[in-house]
C-alpha atoms as a PDB file:
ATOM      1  CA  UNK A   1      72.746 122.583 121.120  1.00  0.00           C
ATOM      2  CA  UNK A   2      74.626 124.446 117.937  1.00  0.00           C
ATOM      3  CA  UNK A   3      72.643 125.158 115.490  1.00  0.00           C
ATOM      4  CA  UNK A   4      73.671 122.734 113.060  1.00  0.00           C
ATOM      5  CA  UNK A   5      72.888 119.896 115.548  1.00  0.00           C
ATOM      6  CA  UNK A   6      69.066 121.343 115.757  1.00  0.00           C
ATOM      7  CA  UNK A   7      68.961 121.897 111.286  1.00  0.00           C
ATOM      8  CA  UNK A   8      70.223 118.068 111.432  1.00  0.00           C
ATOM      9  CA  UNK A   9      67.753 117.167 113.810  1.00  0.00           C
ATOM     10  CA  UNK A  10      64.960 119.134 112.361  1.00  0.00           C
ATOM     11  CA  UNK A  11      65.966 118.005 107.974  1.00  0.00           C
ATOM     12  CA  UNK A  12      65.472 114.152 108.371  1.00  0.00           C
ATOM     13  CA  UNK A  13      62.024 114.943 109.375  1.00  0.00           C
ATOM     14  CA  UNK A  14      62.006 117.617 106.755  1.00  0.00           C
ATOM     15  CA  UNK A  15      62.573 115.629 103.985  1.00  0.00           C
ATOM     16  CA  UNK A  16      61.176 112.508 104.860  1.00  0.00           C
ATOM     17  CA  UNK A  17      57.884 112.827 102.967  1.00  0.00           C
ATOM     18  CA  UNK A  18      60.953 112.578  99.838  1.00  0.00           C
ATOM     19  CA  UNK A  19      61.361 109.470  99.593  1.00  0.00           C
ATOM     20  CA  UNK A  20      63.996 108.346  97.305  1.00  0.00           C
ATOM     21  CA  UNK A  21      65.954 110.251  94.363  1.00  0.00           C
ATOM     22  CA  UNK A  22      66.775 109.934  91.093  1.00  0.00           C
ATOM     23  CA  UNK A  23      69.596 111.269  89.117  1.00  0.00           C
ATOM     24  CA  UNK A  24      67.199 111.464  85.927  1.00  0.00           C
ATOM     25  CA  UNK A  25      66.165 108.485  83.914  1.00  0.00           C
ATOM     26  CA  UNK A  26      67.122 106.380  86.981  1.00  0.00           C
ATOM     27  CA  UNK A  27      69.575 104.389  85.492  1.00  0.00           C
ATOM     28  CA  UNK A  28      72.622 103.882  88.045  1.00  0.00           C
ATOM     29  CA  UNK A  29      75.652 102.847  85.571  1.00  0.00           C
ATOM     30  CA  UNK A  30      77.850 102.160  88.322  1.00  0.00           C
ATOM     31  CA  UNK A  31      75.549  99.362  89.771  1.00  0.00           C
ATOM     32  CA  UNK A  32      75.077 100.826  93.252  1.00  0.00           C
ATOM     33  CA  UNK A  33      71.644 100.088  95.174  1.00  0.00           C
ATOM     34  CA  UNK A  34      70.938 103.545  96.414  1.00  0.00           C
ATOM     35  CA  UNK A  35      68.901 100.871  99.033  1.00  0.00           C
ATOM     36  CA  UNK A  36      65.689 102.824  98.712  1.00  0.00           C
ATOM     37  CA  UNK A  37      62.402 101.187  96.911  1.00  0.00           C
ATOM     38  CA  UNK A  38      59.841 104.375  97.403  1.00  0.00           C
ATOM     39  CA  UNK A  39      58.658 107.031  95.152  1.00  0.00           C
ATOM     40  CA  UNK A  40      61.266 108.478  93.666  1.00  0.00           C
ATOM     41  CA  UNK A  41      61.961 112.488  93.349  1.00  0.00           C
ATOM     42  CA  UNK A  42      63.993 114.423  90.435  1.00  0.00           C
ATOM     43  CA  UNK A  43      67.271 115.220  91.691  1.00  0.00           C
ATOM     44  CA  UNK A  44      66.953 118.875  90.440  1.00  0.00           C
ATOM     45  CA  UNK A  45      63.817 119.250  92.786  1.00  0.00           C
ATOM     46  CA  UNK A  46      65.924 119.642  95.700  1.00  0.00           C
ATOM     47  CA  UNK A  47      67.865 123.347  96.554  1.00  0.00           C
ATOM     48  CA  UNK A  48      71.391 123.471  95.671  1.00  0.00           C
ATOM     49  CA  UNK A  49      73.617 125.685  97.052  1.00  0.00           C
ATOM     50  CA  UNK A  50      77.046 126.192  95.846  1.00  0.00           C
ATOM     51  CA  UNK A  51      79.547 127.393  98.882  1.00  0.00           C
ATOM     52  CA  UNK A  52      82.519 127.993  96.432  1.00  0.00           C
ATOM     53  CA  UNK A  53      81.819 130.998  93.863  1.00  0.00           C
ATOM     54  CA  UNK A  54      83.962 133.595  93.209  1.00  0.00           C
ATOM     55  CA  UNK A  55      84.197 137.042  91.608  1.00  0.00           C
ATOM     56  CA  UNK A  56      87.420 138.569  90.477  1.00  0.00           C
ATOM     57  CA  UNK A  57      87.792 142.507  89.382  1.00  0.00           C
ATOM     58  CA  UNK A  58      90.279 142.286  86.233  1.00  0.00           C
ATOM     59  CA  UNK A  59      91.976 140.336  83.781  1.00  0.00           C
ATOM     60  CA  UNK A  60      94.492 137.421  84.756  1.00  0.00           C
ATOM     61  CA  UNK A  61      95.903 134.438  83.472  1.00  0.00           C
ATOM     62  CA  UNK A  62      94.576 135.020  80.274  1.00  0.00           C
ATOM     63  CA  UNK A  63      90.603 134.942  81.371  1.00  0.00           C
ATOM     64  CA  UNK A  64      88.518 137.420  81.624  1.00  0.00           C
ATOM     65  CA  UNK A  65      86.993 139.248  84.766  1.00  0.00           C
ATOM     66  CA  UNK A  66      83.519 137.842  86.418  1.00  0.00           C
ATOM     67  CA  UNK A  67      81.483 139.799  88.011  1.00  0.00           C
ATOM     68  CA  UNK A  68      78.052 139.024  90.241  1.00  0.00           C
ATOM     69  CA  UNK A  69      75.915 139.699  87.319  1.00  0.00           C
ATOM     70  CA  UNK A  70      78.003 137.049  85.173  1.00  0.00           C
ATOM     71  CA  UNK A  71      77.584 134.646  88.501  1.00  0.00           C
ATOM     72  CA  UNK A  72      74.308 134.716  88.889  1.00  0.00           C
ATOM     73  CA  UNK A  73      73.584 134.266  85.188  1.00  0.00           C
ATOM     74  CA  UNK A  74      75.876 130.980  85.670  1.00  0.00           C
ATOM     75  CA  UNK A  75      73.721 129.897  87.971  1.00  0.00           C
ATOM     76  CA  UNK A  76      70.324 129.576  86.801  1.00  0.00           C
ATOM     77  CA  UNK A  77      72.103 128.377  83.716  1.00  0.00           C
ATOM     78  CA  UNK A  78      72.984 125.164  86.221  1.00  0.00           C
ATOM     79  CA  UNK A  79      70.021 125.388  88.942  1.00  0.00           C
ATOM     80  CA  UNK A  80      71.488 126.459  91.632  1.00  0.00           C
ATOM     81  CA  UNK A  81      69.378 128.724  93.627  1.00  0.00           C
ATOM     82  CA  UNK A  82      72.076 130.452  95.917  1.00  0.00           C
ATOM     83  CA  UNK A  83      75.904 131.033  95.983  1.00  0.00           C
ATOM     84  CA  UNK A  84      78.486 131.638  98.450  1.00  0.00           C
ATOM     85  CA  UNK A  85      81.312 134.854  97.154  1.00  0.00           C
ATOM     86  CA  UNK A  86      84.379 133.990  98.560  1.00  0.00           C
ATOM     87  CA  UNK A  87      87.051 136.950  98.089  1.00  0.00           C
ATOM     88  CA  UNK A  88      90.829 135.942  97.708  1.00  0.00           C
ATOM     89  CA  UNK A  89      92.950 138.481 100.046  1.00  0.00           C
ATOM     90  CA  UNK A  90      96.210 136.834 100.316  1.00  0.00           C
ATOM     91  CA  UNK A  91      98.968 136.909  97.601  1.00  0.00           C
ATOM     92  CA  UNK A  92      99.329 133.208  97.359  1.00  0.00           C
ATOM     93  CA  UNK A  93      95.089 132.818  96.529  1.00  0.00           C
ATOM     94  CA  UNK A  94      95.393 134.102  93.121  1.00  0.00           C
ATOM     95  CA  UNK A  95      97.741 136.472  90.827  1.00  0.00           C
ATOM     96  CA  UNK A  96      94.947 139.380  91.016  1.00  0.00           C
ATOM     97  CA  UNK A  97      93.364 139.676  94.459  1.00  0.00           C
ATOM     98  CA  UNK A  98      89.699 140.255  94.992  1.00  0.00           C
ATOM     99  CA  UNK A  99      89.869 142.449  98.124  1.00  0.00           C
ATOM    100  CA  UNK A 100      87.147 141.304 100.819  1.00  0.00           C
ATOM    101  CA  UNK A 101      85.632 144.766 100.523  1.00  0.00           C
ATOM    102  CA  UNK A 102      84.618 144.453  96.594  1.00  0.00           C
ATOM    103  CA  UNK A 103      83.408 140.703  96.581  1.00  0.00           C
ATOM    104  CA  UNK A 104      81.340 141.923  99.638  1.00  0.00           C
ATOM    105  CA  UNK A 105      79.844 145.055  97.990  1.00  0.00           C
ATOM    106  CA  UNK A 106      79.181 142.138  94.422  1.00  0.00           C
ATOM    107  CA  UNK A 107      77.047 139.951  96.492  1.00  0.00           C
ATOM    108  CA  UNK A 108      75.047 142.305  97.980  1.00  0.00           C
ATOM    109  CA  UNK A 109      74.118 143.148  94.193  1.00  0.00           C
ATOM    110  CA  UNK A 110      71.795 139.771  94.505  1.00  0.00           C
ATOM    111  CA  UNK A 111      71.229 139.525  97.919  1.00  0.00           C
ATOM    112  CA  UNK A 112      68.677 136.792  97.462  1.00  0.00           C
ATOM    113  CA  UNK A 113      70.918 134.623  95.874  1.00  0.00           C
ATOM    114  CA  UNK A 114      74.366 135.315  96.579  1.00  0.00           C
ATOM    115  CA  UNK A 115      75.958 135.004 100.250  1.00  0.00           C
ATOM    116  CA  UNK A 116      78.909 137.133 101.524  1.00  0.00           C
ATOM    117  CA  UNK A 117      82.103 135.525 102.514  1.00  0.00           C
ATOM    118  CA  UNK A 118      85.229 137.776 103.585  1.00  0.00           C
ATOM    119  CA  UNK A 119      88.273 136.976 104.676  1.00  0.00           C
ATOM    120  CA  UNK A 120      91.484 138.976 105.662  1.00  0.00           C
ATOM    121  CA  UNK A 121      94.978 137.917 105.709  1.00  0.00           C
ATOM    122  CA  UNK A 122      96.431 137.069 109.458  1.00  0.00           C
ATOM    123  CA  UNK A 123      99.546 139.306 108.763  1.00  0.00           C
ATOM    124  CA  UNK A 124      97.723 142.537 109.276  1.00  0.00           C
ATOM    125  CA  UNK A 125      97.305 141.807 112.804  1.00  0.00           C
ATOM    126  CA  UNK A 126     100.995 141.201 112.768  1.00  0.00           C
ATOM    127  CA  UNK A 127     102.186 144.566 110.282  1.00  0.00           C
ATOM    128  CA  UNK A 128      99.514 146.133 112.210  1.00  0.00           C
ATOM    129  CA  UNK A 129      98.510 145.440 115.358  1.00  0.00           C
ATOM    130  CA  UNK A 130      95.533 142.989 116.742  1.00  0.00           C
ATOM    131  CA  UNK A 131      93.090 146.152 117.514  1.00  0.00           C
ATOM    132  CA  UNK A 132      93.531 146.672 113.399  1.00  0.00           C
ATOM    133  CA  UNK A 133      92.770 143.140 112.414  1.00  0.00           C
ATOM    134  CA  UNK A 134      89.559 142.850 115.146  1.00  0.00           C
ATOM    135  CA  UNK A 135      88.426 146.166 113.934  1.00  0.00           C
ATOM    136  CA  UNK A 136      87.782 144.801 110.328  1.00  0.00           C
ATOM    137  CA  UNK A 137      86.411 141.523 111.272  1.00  0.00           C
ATOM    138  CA  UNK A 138      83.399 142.929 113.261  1.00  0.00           C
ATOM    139  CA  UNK A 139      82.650 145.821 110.575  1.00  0.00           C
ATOM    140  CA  UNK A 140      82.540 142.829 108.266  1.00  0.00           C
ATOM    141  CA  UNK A 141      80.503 140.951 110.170  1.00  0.00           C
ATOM    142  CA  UNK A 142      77.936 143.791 111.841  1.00  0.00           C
ATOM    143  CA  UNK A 143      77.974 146.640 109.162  1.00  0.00           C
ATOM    144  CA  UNK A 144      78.265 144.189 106.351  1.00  0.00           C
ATOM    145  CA  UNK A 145      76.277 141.180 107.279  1.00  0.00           C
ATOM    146  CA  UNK A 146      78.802 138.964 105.866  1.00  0.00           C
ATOM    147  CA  UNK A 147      78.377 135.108 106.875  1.00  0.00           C
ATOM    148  CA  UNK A 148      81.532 133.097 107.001  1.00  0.00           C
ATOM    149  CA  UNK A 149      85.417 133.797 106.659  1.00  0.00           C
ATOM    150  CA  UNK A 150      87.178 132.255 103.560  1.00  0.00           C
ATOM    151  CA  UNK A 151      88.800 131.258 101.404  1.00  0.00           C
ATOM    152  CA  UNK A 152      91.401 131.540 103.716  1.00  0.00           C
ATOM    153  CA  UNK A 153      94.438 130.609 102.024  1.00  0.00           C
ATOM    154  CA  UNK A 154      97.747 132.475 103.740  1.00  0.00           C
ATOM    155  CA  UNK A 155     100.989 131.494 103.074  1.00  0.00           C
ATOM    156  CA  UNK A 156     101.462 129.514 106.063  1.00  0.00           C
ATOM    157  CA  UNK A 157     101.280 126.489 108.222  1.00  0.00           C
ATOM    158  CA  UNK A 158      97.942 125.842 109.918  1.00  0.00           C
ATOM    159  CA  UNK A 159      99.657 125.787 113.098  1.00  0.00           C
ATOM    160  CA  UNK A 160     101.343 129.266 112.860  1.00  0.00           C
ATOM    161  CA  UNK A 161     100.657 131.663 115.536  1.00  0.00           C
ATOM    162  CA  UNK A 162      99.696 134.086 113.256  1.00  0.00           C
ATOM    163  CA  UNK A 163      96.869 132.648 112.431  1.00  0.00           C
ATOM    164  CA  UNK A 164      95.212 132.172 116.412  1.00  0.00           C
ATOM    165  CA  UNK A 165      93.946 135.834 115.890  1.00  0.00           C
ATOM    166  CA  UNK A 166      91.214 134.719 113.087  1.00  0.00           C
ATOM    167  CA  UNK A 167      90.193 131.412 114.886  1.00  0.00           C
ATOM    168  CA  UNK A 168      89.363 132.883 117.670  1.00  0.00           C
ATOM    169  CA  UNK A 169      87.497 135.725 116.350  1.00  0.00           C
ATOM    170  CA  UNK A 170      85.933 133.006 113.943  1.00  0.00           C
ATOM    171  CA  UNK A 171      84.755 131.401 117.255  1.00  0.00           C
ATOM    172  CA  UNK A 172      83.497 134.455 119.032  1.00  0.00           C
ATOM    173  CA  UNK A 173      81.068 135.762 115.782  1.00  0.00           C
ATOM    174  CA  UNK A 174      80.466 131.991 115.337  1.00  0.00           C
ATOM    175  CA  UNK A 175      81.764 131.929 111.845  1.00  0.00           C
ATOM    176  CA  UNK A 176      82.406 129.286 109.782  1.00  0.00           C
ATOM    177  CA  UNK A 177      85.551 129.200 107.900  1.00  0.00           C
ATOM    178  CA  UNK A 178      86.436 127.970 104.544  1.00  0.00           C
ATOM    179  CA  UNK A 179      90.088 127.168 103.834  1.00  0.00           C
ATOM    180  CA  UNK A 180      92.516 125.921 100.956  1.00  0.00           C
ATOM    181  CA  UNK A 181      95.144 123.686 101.946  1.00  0.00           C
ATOM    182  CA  UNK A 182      97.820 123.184  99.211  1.00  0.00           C
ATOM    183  CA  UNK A 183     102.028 122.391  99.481  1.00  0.00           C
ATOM    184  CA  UNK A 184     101.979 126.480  99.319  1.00  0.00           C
ATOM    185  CA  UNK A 185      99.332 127.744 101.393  1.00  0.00           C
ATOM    186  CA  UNK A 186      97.894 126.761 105.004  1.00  0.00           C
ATOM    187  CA  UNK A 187     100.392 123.643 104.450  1.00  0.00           C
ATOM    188  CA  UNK A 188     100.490 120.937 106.991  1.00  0.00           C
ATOM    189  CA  UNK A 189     101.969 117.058 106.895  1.00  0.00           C
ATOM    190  CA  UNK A 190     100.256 114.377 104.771  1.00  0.00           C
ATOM    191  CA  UNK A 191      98.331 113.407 108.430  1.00  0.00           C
ATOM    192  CA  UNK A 192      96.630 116.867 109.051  1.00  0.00           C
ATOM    193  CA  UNK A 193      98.657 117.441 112.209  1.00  0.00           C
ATOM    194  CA  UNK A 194      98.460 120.648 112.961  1.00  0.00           C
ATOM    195  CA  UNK A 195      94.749 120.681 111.807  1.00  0.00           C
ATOM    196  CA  UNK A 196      93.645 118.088 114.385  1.00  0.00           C
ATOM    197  CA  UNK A 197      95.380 120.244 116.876  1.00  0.00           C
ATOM    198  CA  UNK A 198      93.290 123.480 115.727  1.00  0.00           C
ATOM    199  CA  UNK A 199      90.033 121.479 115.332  1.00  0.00           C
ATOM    200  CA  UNK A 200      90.415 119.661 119.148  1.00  0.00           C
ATOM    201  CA  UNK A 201      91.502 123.735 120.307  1.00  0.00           C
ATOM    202  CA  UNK A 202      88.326 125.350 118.462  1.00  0.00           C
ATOM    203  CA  UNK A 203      85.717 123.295 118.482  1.00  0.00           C
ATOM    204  CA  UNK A 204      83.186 126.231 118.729  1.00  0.00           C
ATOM    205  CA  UNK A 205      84.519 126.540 115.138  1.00  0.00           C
ATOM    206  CA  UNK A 206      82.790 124.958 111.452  1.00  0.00           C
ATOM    207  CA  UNK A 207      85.971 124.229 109.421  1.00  0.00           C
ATOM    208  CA  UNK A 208      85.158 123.874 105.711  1.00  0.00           C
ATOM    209  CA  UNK A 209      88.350 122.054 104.310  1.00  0.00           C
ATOM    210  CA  UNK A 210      89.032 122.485 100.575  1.00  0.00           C
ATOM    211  CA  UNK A 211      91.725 122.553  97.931  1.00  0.00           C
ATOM    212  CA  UNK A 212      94.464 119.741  96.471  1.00  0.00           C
ATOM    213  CA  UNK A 213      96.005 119.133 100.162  1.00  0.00           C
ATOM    214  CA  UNK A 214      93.401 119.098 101.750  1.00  0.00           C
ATOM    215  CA  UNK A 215      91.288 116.267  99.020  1.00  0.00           C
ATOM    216  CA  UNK A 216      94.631 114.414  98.812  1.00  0.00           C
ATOM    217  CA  UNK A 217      94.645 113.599 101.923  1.00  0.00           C
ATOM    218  CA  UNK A 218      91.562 111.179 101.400  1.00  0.00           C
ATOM    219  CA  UNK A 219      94.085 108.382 101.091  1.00  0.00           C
ATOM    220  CA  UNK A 220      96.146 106.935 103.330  1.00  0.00           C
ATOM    221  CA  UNK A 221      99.002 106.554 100.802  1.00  0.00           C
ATOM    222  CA  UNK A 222      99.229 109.963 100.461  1.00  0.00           C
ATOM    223  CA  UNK A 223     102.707 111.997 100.098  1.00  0.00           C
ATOM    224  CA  UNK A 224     103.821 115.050 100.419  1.00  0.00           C
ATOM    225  CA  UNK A 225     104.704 115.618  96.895  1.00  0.00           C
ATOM    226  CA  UNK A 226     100.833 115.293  96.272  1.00  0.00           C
ATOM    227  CA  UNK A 227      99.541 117.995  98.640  1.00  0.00           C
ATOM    228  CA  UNK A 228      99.291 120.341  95.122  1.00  0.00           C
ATOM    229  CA  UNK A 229      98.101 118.012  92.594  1.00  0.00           C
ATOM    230  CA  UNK A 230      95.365 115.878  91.686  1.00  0.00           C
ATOM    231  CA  UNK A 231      96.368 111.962  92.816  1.00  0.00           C
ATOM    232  CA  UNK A 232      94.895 109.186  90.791  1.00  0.00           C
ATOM    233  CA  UNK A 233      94.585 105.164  91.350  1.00  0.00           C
ATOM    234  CA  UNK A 234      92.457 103.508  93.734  1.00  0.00           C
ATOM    235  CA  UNK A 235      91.892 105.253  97.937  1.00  0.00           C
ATOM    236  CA  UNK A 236      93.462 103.230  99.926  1.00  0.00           C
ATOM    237  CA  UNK A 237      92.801 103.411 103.969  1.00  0.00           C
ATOM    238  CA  UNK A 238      94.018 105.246 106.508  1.00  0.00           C
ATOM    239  CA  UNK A 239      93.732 108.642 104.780  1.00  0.00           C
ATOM    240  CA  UNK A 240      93.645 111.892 107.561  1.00  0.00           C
ATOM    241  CA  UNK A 241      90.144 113.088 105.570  1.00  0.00           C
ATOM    242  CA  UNK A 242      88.162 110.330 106.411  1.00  0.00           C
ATOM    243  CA  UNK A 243      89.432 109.702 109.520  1.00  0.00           C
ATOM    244  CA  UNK A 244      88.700 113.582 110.925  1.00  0.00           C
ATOM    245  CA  UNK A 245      85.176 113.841 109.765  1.00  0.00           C
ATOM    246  CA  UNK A 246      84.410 110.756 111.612  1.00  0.00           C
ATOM    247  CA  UNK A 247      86.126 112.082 115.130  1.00  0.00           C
ATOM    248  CA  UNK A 248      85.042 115.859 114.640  1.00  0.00           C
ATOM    249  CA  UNK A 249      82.128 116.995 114.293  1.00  0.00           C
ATOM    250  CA  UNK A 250      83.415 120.690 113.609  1.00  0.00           C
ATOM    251  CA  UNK A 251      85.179 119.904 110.102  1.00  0.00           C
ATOM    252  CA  UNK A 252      83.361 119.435 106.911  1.00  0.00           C
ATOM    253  CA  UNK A 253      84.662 118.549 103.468  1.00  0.00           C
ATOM    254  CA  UNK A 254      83.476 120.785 100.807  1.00  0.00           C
ATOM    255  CA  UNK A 255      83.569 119.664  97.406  1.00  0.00           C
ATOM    256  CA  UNK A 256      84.472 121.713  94.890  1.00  0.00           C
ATOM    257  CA  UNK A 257      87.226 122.252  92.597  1.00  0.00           C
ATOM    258  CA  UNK A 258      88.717 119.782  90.523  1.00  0.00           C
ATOM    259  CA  UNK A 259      90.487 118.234  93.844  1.00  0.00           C
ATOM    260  CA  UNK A 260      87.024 117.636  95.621  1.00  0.00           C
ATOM    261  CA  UNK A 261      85.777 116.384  92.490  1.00  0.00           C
ATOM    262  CA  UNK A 262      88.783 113.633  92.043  1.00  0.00           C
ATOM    263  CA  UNK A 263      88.817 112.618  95.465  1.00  0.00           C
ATOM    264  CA  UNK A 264      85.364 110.666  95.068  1.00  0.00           C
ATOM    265  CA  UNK A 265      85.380 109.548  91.528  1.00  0.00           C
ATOM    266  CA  UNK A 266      88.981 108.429  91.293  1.00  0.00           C
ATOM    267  CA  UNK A 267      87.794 105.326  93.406  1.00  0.00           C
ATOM    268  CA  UNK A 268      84.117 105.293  92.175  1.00  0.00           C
ATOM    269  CA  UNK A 269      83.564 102.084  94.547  1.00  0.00           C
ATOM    270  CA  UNK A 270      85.176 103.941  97.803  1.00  0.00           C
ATOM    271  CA  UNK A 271      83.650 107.410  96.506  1.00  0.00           C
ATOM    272  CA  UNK A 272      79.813 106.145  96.697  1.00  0.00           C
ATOM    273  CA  UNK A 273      80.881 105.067 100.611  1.00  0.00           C
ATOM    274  CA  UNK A 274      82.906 108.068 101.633  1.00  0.00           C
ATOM    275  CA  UNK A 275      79.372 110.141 100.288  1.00  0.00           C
ATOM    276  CA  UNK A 276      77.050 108.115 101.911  1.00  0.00           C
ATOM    277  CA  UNK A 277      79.245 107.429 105.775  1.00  0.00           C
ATOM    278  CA  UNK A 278      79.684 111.411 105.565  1.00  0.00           C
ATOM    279  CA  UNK A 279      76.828 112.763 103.732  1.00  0.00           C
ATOM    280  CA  UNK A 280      76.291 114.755 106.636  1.00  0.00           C
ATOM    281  CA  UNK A 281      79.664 116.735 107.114  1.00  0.00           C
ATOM    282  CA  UNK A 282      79.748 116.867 102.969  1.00  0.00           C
ATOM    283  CA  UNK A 283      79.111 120.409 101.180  1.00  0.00           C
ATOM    284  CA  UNK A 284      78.536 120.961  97.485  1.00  0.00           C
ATOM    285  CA  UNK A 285      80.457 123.697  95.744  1.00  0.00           C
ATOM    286  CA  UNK A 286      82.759 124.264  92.322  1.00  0.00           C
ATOM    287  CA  UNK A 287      85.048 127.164  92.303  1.00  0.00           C
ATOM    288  CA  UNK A 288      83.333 128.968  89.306  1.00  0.00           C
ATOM    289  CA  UNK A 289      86.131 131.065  88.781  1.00  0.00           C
ATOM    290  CA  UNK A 290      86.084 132.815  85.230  1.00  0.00           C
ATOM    291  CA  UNK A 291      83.391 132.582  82.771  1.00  0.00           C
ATOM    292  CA  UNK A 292      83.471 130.012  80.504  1.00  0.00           C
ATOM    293  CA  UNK A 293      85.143 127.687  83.149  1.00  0.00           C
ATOM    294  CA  UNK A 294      84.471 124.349  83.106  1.00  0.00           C
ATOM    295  CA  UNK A 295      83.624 123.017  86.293  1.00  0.00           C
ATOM    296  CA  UNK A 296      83.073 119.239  86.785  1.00  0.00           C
ATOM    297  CA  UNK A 297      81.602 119.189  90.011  1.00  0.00           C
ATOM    298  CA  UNK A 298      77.752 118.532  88.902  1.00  0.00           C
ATOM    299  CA  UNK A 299      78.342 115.203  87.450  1.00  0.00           C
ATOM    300  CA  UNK A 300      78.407 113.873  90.687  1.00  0.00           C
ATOM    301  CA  UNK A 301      74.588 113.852  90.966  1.00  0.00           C
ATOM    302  CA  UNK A 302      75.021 111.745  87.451  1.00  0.00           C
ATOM    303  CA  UNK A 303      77.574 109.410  88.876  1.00  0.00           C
ATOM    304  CA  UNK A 304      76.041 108.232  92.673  1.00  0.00           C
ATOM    305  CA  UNK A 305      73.177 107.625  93.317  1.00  0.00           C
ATOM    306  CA  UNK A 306      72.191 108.417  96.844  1.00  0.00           C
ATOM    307  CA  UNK A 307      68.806 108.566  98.946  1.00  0.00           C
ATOM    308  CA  UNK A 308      66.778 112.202  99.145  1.00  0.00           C
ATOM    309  CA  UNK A 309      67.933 112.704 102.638  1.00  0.00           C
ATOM    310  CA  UNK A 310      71.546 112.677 102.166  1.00  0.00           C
ATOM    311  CA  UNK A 311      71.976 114.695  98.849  1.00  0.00           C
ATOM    312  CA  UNK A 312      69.342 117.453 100.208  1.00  0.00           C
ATOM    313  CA  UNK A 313      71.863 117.034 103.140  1.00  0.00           C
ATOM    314  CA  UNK A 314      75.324 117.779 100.893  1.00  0.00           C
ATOM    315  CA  UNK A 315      73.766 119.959  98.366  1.00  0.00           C
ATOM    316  CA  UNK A 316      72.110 122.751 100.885  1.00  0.00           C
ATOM    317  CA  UNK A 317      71.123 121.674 104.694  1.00  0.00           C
ATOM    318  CA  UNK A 318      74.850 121.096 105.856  1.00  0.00           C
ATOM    319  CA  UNK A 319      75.870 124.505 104.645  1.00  0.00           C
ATOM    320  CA  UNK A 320      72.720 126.154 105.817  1.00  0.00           C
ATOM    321  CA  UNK A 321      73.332 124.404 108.992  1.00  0.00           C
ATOM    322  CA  UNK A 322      76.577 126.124 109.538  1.00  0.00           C
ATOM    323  CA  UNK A 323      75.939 129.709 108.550  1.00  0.00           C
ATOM    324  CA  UNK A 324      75.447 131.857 111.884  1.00  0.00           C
ATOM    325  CA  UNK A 325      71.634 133.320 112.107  1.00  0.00           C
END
């Protein structure tokens, strides 16, 4: 059984002395039943991890660097009690790179809060040779203890070749791995094509989908045109997301950014019923990316009201569940 089959197993039982949740004064302003009459329990009671932090080394873009110190002040500023440091290795990720190598060496500032991510781009195994690219993976992974590959963001489709290298070692160190899917980077069609295909070829591999083309896709009037924005207006069926976290088991959605935000409160109606049918292949995060940035991703816990078991469920076990031992 993988490990996040025996964490889901083991967390209803967990939690089930919690039996309901609040968002605060208990007042649901939408007007949906979270369908649970017991005690309830403060929201903030239960661990939150965020799986989408970031640190970047210089100036860009007009904001200023971030560093772990600066991340880990963030977060007890917002309650969360650990962070995931994703590094951004690939030119189209960001205009100043944060090299796998430095956001490694950050986290492992606050190694009881912050967990290392690293990812490297799949064209050094083609500039230099397989033997290159599998000799940095495992030092990552053995001398480094990192715990997951991301955010993987190349320049190219998800079905490339290119990229069969870092699935498979993904699969062999039992790594999760995070990716951005935009109209530039790991693009695919509006129908997540070339996705299914990877996800029915590696399902030893936790996919943690993320970005505008990848939250998009949520609806099943979605275009190509908005694979790198934020679509508005009501979700209408049919949409790839939905539909491949109910046949896989080895994708999750994870939730941060202003894309993951949008996705669930642009339809507030179908939002509360995509979180509670997949509360259990859902992961919190919010792309803290500069200080000062304003990330929107908390009001959810203001906006739906769900039961204990499925926000302890998105906001830490499903992550947790995923990371290798």
């Amino acid at each position: 059984m993988k490990r996040r089959r025996w964490l889901g197993t083991l967390g209803v039982g967990a939690i089930a002395s919690v039996a309901g949740c609040t968002n605060g004064d208990g007042d649901n302003s939408d007007g949906f039943d979270s369908g649970d009459d017991a005690t309830e329990t403060p929201l903030d009671e239960l661990p939150l991890i965020d799986a989408h932090l970031h640190v970047i080394p210089q100036e860009t873009l007009g904001r200023d660097p971030l560093l772990a110190d600066d991340v880990v002040d963030w977060m007890d500023r917002h309650g969360v009690d650990r962070g995931v440091i994703l590094p951004l290795a690939s030119p189209e990720a960001y205009p100043v790179l944060a090299p796998s190598w430095w956001a490694v060496q950050q986290a492992q500032q606050h190694p009881d809060r912050l967990i290392p991510f690293f990812v490297l781009d799949p064209r050094t195994g083609e500039a230099y040779g397989r033997d290159v690219l599998e000799e940095q993976f495992e030092r990552y992974v053995e001398a480094e203890n990192a715990r997951g590959f991301g955010e993987y963001k190349p320049g190219l489709e998800i079905g490339d070749p290119r990229n069969e290298p870092i699935y498979e070692l993904c699969a062999a160190y039992d790594l999760p791995l995070l990716f951005h899917s935009d109209d530039k980077a790991f693009v695919d069609d509006a129908d997540h094509t070339q996705l299914e295909d990877v996800l029915r070829s590696y399902p030893e591999v936790d996919f943690l989908g993320h970005g505008m083309g990848w939250w998009a896709r949520i609806s099943g009037d979605v275009r190509q045109r908005d694979l790198g924005g934020y679509p508005e207006g009501p979700v209408e069926a049919g949409g790839a997301v939905p539909r491949l976290l109910s046949e896989y088991d080895n994708i999750y959605g994870e939730l941060s950014g202003r894309s993951g935000f949008n996705a669930v409160i642009r339809d507030r109606a179908f939002g509360r019923e995509f979180l509670e049918a997949h509360a259990d292949q859902l992961i919190f995060g919010t792309d803290y990316l500069h200080p000062g940035h304003d990330v929107p991703n908390f009001e959810l816990f203001d906006v739906f009201e769900l039961s204990a078991e499925k926000w302890a469920a998105i906001r830490s076990r499903n992550l947790e569940a995923v990371l290798p031992d």
